[in-house]
N, C-alpha and C. Protein backbone atom coordinates (compact mmCIF):
# COMPACT_ATOMS: atom_id res chain seq x y z
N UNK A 1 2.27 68.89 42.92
CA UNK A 1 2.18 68.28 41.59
C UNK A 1 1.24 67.08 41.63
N UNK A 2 0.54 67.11 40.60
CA UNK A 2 -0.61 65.86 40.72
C UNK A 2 0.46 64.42 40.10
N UNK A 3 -0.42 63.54 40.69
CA UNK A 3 0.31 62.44 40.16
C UNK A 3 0.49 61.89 38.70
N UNK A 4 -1.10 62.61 37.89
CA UNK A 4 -1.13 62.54 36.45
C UNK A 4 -0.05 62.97 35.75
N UNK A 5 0.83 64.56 36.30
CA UNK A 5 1.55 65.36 35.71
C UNK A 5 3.22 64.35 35.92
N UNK A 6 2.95 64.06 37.00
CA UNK A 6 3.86 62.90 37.84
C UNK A 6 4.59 61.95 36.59
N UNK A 7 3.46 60.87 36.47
CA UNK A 7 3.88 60.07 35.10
C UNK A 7 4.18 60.23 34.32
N UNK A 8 3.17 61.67 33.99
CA UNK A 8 3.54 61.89 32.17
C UNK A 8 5.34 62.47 31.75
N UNK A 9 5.81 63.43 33.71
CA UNK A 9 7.26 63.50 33.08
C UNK A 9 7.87 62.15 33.26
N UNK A 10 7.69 61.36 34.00
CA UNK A 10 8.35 60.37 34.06
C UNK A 10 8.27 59.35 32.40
N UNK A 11 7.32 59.45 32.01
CA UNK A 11 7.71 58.92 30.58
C UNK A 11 7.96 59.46 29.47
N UNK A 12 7.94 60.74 29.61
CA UNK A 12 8.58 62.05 29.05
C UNK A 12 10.31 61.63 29.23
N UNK A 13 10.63 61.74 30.23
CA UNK A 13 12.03 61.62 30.81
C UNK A 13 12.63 60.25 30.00
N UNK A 14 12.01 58.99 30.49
CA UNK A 14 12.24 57.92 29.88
C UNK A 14 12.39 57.60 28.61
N UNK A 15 11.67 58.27 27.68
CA UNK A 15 11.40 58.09 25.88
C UNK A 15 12.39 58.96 25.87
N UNK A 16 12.90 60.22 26.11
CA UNK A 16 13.88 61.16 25.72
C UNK A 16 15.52 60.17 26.00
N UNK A 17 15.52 59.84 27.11
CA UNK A 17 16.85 59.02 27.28
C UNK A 17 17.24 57.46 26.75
N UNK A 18 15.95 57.14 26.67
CA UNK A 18 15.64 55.86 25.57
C UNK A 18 16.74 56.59 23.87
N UNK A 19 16.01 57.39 23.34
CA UNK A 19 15.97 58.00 22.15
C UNK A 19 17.38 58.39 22.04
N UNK A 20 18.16 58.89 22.87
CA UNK A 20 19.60 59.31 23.35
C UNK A 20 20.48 58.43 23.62
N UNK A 21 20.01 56.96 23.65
CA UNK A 21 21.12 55.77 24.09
C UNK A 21 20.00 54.80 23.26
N UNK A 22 20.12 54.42 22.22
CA UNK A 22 19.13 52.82 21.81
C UNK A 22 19.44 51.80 22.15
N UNK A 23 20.82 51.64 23.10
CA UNK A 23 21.04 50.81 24.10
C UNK A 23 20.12 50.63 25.23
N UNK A 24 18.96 51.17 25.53
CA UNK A 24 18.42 51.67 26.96
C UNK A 24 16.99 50.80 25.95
N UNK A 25 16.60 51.31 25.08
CA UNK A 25 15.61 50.67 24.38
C UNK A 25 15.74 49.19 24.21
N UNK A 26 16.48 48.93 23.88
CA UNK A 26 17.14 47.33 23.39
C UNK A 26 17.06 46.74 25.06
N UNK A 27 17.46 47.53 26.44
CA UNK A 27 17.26 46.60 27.28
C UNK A 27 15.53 46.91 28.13
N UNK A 28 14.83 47.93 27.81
CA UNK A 28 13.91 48.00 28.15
C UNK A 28 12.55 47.72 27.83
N UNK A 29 12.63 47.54 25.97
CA UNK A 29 11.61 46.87 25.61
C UNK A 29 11.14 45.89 25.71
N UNK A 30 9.78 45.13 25.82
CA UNK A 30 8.74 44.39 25.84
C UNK A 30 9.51 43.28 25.12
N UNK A 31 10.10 42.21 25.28
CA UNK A 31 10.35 41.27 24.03
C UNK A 31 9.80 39.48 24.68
N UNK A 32 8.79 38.91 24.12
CA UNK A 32 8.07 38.28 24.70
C UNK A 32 8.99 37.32 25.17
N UNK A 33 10.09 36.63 24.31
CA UNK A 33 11.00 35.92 24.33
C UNK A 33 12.07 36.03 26.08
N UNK A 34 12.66 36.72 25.56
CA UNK A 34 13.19 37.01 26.35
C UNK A 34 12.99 37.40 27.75
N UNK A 35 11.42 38.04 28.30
CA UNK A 35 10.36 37.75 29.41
C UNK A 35 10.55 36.28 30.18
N UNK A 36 9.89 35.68 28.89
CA UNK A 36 9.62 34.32 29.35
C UNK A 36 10.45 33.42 29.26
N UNK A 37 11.46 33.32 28.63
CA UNK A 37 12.79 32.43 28.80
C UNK A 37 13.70 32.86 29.43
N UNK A 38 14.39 34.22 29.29
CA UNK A 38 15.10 34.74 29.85
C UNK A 38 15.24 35.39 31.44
N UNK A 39 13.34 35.17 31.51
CA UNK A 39 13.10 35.83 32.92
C UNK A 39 13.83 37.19 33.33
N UNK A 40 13.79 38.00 32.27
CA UNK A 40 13.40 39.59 32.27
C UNK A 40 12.48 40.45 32.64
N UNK A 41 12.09 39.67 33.52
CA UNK A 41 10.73 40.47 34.08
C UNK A 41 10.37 41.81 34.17
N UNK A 42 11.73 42.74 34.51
CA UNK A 42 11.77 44.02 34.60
C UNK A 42 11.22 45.18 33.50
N UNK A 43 11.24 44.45 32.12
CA UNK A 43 10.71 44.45 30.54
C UNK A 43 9.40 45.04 30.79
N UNK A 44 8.62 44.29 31.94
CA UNK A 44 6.96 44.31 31.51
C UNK A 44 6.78 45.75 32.26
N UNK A 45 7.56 46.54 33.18
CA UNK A 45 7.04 47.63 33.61
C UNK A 45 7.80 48.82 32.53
N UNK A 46 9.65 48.41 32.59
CA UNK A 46 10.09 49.79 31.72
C UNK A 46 9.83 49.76 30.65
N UNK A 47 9.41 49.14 29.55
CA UNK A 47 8.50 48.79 28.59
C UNK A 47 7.26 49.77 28.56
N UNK A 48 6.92 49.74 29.43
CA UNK A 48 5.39 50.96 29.38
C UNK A 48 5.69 52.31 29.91
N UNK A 49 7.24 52.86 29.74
CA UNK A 49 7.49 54.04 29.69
C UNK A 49 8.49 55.03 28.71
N UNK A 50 8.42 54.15 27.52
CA UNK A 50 9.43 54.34 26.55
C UNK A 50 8.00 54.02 25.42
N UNK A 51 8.89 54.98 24.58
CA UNK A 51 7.71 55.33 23.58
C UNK A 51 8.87 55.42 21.94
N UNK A 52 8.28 55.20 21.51
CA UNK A 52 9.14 54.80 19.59
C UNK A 52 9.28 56.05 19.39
N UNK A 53 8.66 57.26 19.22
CA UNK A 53 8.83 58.53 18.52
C UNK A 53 7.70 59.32 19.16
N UNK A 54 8.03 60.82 19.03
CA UNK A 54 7.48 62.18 19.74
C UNK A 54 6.02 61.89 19.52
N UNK A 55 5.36 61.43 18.18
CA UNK A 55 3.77 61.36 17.89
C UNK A 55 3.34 60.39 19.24
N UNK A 56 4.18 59.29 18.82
CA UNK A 56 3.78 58.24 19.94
C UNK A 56 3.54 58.59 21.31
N UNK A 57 4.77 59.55 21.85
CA UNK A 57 4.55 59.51 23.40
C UNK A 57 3.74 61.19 23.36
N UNK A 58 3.32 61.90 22.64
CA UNK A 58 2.33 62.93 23.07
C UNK A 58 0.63 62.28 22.57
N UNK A 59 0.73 61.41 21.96
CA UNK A 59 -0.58 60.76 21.73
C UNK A 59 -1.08 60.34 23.13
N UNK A 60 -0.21 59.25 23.75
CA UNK A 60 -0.44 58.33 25.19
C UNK A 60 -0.61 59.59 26.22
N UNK A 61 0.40 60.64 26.00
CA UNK A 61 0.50 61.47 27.17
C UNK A 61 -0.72 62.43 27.35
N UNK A 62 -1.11 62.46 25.76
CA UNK A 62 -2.64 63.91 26.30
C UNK A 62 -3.63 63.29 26.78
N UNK A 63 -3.48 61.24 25.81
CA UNK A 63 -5.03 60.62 26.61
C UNK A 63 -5.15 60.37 28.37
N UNK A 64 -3.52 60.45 28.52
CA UNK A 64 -3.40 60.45 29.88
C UNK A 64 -3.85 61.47 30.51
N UNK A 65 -3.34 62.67 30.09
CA UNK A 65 -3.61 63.96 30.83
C UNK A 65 -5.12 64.20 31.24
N UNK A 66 -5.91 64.48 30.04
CA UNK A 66 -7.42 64.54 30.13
C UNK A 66 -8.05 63.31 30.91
N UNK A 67 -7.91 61.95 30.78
CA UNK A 67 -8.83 61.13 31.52
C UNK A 67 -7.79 60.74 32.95
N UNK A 68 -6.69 60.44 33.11
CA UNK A 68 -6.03 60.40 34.25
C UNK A 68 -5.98 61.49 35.56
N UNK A 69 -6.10 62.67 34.76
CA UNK A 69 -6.99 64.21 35.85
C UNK A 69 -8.04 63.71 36.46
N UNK A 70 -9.31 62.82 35.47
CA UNK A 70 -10.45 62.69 36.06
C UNK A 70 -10.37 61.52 36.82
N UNK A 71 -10.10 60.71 36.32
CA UNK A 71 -9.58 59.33 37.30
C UNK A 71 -8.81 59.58 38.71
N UNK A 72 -8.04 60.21 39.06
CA UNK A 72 -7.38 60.73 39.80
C UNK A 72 -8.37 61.18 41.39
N UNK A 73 -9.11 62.11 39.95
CA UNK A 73 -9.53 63.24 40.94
C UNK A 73 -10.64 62.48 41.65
N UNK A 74 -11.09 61.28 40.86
CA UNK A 74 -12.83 60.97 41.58
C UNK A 74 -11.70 59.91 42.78
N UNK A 75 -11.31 59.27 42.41
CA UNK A 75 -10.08 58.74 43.54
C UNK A 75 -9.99 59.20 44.62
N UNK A 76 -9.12 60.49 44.60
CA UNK A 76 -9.09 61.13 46.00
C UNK A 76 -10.27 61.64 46.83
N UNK A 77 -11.41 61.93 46.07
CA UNK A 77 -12.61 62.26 46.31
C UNK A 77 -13.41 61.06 47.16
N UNK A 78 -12.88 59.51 46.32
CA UNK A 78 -14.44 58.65 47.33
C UNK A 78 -12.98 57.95 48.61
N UNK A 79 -11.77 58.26 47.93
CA UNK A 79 -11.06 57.47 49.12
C UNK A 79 -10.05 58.07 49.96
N UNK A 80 -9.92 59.73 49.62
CA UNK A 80 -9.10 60.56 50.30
C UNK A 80 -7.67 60.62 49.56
N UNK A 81 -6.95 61.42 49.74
CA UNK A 81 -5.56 61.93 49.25
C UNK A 81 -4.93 60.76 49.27
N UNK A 82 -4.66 60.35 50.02
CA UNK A 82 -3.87 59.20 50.23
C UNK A 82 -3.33 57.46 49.51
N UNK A 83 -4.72 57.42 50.30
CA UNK A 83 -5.65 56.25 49.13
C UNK A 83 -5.66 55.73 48.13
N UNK A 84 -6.70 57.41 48.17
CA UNK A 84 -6.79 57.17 47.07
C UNK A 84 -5.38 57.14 45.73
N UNK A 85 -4.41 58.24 46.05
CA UNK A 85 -2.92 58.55 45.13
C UNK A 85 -2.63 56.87 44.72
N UNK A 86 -2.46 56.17 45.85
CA UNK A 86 -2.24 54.67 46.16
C UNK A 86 -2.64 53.84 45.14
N UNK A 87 -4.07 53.74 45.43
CA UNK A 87 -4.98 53.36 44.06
C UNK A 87 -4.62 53.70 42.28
N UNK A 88 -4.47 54.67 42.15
CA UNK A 88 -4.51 55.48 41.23
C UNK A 88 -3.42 54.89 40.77
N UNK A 89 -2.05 55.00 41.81
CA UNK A 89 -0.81 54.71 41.39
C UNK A 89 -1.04 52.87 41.00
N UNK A 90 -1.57 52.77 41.78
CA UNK A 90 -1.73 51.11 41.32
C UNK A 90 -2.38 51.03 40.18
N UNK A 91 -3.76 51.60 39.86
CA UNK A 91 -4.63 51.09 38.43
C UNK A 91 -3.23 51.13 37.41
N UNK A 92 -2.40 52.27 37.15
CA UNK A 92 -1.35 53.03 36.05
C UNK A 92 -0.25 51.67 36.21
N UNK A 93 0.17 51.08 37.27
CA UNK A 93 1.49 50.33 37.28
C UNK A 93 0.46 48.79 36.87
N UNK A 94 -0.23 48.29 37.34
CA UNK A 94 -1.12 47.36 36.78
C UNK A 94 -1.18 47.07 35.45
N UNK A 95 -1.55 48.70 34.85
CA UNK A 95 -2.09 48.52 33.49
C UNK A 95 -0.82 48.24 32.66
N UNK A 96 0.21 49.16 33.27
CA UNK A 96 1.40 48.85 32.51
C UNK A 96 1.84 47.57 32.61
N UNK A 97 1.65 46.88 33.71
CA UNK A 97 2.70 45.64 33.50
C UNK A 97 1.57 44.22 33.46
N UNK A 98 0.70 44.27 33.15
CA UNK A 98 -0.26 43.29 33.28
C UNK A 98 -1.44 43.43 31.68
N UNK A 99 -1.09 44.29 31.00
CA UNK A 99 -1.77 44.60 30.07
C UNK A 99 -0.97 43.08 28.62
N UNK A 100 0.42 43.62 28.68
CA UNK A 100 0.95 42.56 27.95
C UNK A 100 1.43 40.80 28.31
N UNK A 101 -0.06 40.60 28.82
CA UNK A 101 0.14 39.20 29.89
C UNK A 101 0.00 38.23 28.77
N UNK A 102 -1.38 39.00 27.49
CA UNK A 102 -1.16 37.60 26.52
C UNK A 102 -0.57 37.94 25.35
N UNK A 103 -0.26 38.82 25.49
CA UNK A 103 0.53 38.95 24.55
C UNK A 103 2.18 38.04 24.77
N UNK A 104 2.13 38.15 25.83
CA UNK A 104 3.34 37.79 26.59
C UNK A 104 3.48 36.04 26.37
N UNK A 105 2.37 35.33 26.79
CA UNK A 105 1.78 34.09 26.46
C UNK A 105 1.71 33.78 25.03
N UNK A 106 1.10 34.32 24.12
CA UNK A 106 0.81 34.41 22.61
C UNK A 106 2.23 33.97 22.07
N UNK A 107 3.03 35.29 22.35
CA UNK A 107 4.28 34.99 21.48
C UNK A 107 5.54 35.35 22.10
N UNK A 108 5.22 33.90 23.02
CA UNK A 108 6.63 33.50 23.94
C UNK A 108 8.17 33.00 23.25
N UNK A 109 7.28 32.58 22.17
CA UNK A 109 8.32 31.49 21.26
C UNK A 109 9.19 32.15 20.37
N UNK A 110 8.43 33.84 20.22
CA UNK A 110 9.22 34.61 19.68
C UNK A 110 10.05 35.97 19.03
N UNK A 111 10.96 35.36 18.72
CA UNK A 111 12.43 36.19 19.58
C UNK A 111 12.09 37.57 18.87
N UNK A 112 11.36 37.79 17.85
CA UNK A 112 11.32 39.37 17.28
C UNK A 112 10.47 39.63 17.64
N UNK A 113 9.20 39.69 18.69
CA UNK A 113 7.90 40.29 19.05
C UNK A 113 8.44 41.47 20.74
N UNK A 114 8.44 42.77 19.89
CA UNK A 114 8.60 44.00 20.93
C UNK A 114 7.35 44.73 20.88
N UNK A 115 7.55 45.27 22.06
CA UNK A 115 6.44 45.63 21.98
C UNK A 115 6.68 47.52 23.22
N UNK A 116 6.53 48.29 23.06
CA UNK A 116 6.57 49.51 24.01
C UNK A 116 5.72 50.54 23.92
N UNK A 117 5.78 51.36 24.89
CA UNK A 117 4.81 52.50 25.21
C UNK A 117 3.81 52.61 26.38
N UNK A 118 3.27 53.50 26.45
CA UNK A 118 2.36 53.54 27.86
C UNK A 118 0.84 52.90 27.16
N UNK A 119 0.35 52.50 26.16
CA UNK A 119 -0.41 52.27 25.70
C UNK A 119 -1.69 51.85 26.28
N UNK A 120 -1.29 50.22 27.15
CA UNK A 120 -1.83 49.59 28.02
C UNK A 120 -2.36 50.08 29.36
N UNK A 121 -1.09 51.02 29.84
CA UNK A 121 -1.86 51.56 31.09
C UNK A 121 -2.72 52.74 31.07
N UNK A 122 -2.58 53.37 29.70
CA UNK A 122 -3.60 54.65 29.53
C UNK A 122 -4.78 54.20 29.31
N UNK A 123 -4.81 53.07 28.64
CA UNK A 123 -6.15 52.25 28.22
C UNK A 123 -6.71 51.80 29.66
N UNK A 124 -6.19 51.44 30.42
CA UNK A 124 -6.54 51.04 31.71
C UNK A 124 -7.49 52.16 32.41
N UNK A 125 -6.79 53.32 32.17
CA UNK A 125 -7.13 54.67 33.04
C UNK A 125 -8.20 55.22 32.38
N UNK A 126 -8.48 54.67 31.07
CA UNK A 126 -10.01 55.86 30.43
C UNK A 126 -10.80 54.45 30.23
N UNK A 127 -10.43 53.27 30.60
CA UNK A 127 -11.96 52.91 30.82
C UNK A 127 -11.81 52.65 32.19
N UNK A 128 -11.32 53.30 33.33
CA UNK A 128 -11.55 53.68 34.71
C UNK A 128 -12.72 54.23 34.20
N UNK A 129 -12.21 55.69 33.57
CA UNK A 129 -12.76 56.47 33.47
C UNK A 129 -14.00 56.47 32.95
N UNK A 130 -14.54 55.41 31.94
CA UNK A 130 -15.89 55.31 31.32
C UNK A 130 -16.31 54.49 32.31
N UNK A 131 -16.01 53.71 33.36
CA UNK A 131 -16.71 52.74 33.97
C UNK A 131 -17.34 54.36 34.68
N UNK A 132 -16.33 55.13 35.20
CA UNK A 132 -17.09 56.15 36.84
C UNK A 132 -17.68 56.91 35.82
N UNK A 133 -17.74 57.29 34.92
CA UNK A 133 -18.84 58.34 34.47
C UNK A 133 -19.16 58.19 32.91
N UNK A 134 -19.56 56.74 32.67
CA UNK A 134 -19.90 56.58 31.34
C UNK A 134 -20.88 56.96 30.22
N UNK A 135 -21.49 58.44 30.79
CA UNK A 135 -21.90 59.18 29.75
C UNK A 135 -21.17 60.12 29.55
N UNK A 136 -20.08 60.61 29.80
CA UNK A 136 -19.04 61.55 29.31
C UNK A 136 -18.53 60.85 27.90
N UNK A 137 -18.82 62.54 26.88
CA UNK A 137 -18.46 62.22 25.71
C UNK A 137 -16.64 61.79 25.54
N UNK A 138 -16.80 61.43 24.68
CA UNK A 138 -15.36 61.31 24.18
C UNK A 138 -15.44 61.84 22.37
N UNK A 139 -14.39 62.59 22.42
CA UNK A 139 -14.28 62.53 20.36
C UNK A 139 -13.23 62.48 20.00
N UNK A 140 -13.17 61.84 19.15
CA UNK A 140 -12.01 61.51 18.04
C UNK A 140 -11.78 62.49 16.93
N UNK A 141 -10.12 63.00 16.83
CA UNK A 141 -9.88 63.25 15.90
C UNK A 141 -10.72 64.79 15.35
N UNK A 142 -10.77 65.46 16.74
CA UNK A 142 -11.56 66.49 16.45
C UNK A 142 -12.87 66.50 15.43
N UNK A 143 -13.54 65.70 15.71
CA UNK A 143 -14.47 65.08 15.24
C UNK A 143 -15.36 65.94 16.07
N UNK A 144 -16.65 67.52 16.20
CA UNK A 144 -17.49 68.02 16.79
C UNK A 144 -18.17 67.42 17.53
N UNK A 145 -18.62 65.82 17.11
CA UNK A 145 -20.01 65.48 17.75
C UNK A 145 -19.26 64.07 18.82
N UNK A 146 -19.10 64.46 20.24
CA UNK A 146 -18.97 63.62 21.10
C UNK A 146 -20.06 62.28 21.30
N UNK A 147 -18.90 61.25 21.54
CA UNK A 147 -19.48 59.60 21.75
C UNK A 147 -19.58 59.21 23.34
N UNK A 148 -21.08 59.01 23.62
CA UNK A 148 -20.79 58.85 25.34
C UNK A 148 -19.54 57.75 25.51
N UNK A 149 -19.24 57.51 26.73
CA UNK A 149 -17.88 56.78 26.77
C UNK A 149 -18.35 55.50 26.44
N UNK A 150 -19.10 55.05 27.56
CA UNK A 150 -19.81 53.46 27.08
C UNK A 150 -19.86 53.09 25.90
N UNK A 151 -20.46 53.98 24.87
CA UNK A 151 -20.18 53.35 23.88
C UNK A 151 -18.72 53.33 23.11
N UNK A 152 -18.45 54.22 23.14
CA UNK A 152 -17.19 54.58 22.45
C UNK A 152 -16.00 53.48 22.85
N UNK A 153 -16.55 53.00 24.66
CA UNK A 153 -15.73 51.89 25.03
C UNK A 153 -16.01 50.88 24.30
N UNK A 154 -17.18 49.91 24.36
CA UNK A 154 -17.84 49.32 23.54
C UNK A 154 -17.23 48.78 22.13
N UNK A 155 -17.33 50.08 21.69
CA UNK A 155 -16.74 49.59 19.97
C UNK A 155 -15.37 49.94 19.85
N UNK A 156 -14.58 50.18 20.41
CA UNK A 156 -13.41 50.37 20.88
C UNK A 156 -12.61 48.72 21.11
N UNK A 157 -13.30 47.99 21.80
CA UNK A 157 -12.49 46.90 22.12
C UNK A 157 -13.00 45.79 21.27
N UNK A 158 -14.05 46.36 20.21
CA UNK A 158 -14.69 45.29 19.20
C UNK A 158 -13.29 45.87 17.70
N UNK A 159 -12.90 47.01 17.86
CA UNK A 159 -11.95 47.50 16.86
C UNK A 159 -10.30 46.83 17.53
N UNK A 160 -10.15 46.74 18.87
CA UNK A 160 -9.10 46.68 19.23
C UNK A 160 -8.39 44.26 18.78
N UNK A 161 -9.91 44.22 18.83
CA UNK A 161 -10.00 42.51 18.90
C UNK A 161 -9.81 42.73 17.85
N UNK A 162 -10.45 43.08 16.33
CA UNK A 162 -10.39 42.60 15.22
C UNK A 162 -8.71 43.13 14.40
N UNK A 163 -8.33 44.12 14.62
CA UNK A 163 -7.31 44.68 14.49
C UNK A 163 -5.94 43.21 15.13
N UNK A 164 -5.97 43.55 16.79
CA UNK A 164 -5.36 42.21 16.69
C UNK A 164 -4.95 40.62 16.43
N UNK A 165 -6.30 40.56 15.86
CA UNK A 165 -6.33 39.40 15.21
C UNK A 165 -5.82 39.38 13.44
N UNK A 166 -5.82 40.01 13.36
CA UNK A 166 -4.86 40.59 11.95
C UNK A 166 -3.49 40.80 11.93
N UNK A 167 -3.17 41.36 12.85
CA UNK A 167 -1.77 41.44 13.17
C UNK A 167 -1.03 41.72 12.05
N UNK A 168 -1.07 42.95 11.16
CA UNK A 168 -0.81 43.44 10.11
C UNK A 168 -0.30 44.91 10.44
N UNK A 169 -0.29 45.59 11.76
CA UNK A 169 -0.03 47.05 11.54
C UNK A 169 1.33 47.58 12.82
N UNK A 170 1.63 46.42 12.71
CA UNK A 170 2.61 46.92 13.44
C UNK A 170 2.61 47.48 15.06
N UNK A 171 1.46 47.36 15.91
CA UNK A 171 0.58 47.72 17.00
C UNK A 171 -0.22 46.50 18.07
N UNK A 172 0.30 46.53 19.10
CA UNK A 172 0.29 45.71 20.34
C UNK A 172 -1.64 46.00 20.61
N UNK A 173 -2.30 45.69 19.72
CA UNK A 173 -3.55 45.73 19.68
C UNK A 173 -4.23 45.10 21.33
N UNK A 174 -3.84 43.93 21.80
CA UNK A 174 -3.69 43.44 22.29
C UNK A 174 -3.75 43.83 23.83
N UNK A 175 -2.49 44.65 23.73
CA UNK A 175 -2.09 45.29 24.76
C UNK A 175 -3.65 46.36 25.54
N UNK A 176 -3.82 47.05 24.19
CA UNK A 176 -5.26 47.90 24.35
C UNK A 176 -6.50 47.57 25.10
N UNK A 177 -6.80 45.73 25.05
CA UNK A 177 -7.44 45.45 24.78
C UNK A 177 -7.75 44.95 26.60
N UNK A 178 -6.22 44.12 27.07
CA UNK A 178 -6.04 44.03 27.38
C UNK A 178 -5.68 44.77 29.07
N UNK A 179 -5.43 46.23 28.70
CA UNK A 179 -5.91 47.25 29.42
C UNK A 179 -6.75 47.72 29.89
N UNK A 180 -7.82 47.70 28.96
CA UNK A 180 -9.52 47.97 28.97
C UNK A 180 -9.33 47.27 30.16
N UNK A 181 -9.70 45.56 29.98
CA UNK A 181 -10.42 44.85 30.97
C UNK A 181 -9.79 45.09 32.56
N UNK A 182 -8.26 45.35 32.75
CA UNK A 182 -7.84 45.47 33.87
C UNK A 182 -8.26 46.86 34.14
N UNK A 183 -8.20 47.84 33.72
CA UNK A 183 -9.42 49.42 34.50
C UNK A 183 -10.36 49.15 34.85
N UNK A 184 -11.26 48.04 33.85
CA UNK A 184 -12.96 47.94 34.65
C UNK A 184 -12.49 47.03 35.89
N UNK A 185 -12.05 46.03 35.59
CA UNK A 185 -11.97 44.90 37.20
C UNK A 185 -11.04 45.43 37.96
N UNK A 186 -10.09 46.00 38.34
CA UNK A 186 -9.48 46.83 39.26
C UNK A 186 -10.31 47.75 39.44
N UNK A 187 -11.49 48.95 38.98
CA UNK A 187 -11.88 49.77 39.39
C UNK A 187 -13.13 49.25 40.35
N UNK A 188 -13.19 48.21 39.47
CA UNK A 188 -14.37 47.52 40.35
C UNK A 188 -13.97 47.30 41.60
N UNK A 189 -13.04 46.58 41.65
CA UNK A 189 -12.15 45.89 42.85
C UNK A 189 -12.04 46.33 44.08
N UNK A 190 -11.56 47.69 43.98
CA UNK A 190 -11.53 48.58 45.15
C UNK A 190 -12.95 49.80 45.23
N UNK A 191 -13.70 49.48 44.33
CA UNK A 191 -14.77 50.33 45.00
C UNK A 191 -15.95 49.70 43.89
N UNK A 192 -16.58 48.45 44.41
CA UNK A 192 -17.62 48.03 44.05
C UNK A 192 -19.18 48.78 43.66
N UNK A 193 -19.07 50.00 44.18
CA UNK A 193 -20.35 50.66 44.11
C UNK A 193 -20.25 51.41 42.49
N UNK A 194 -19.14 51.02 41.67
CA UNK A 194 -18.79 51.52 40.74
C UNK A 194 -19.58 50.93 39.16
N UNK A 195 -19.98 49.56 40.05
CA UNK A 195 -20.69 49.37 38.44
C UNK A 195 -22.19 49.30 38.29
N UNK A 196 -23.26 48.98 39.79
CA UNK A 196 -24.42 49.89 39.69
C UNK A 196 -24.15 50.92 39.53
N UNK A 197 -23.61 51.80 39.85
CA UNK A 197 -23.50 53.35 39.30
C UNK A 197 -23.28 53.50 38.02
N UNK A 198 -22.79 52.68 37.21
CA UNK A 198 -22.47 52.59 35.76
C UNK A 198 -23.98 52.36 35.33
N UNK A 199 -24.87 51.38 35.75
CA UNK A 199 -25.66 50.48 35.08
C UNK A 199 -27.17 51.81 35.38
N UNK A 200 -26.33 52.41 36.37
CA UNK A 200 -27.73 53.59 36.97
C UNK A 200 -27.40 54.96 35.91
N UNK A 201 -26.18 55.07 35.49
CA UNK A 201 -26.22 56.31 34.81
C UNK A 201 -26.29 56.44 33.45
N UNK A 202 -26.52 54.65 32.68
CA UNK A 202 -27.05 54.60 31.28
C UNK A 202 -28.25 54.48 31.57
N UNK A 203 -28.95 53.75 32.66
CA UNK A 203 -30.44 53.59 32.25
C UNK A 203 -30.94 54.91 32.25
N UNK A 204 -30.33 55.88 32.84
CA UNK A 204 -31.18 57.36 33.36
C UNK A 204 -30.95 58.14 31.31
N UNK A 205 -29.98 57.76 30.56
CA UNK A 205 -29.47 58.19 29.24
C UNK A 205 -30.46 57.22 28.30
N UNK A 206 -30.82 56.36 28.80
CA UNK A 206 -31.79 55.61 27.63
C UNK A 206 -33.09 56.26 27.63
């Protein structure tokens, strides 16, 4: 079993027993308050495996499926089975628990700010994924005409900033945003040859 398939039951599993006890939700969600005063720390990881409703957790789970396969796979490829799994498993637990850092900071003071889902760490894993091969299209919404990733990353975190700064829709914008940046600097991190290769495979597209 790949490790992609790995997560997705594991937060499959988690949102179903969440949904079956809202006692399990109430102690596992994101609540900034309670993090940081209460020193709940445990919040910032089971938090990114519980999902509000079925749309929610098959949305996170297919972006996982499709770009977490490829992330995965170039993984085991430059650093071996091992390793690389290691890595991989780290970018996903990272993104989850380090994605809601300012959010966490932002709104410490208060007591109704929840926040859940895999959101953060999927965001982590597809701009892995646009950093290692950022002319792979991406499309939205069954939309025919694919967006290389770069860009699509690009205006992605210019939609994800303005959105959270509104703070009108009910959505850990934040979190998104916040994810992004930990996939590029963790991917960087452990394999530096990752962002000339980025900078070599748009100039060859311009």
């Amino acid at each position: 079993m790949s490790i992609t398939l790995a997560i997705i039951i594991a937060n499959a599993l988690a949102s179903f027993y969440g949904w079956s006890n809202t006692s399990v939700i109430d102690k596992w969600v994101f609540n900034s308050y309670k993090i940081y005063h209460k020193r709940e720390y445990w919040r910032l990881l089971t938090s990114g495996f519980i999902h509000s409703n079925m749309s929610h957790l098959l949305f996170n789970m297919l972006s996982l499926y499709f770009f977490g396969a490829y992330v995965e796979s170039y993984f085991t490829l430059v650093f071996g089975s091992l390793l690389g799994g290691v890595f991989y498993v780290g970018l996903y637990v990272i993104g989850v628990v380090c994605s809601d850092i300012y959010s966490l900071i932002k709104y410490k003071d208060y007591h109704n700010f929840n926040s859940l889902g895999a959101s953060g760490a999927v965001s982590a894993v597809v701009y892995a994924s646009i950093l290692l091969s950022p002319l792979n299209k991406i499309y939205i919404f069954f939309i025919p005409i694919g967006i290389p990733g770069f860009i699509y990353g690009f205006l992605y975190l210019i939609y994800c900033s303005y959105l959270g700064k509104q703070n009108n829709d009910n959505v850990n914008h934040f979190a998104h945003f916040g994810g992004a940046i930990i996939g590029i600097v963790f991917t960087i991190c452990i394999y530096p040859s990752a962002l000339p290769l980025f900078f070599e495979q748009i100039s060859h597209w311009l």
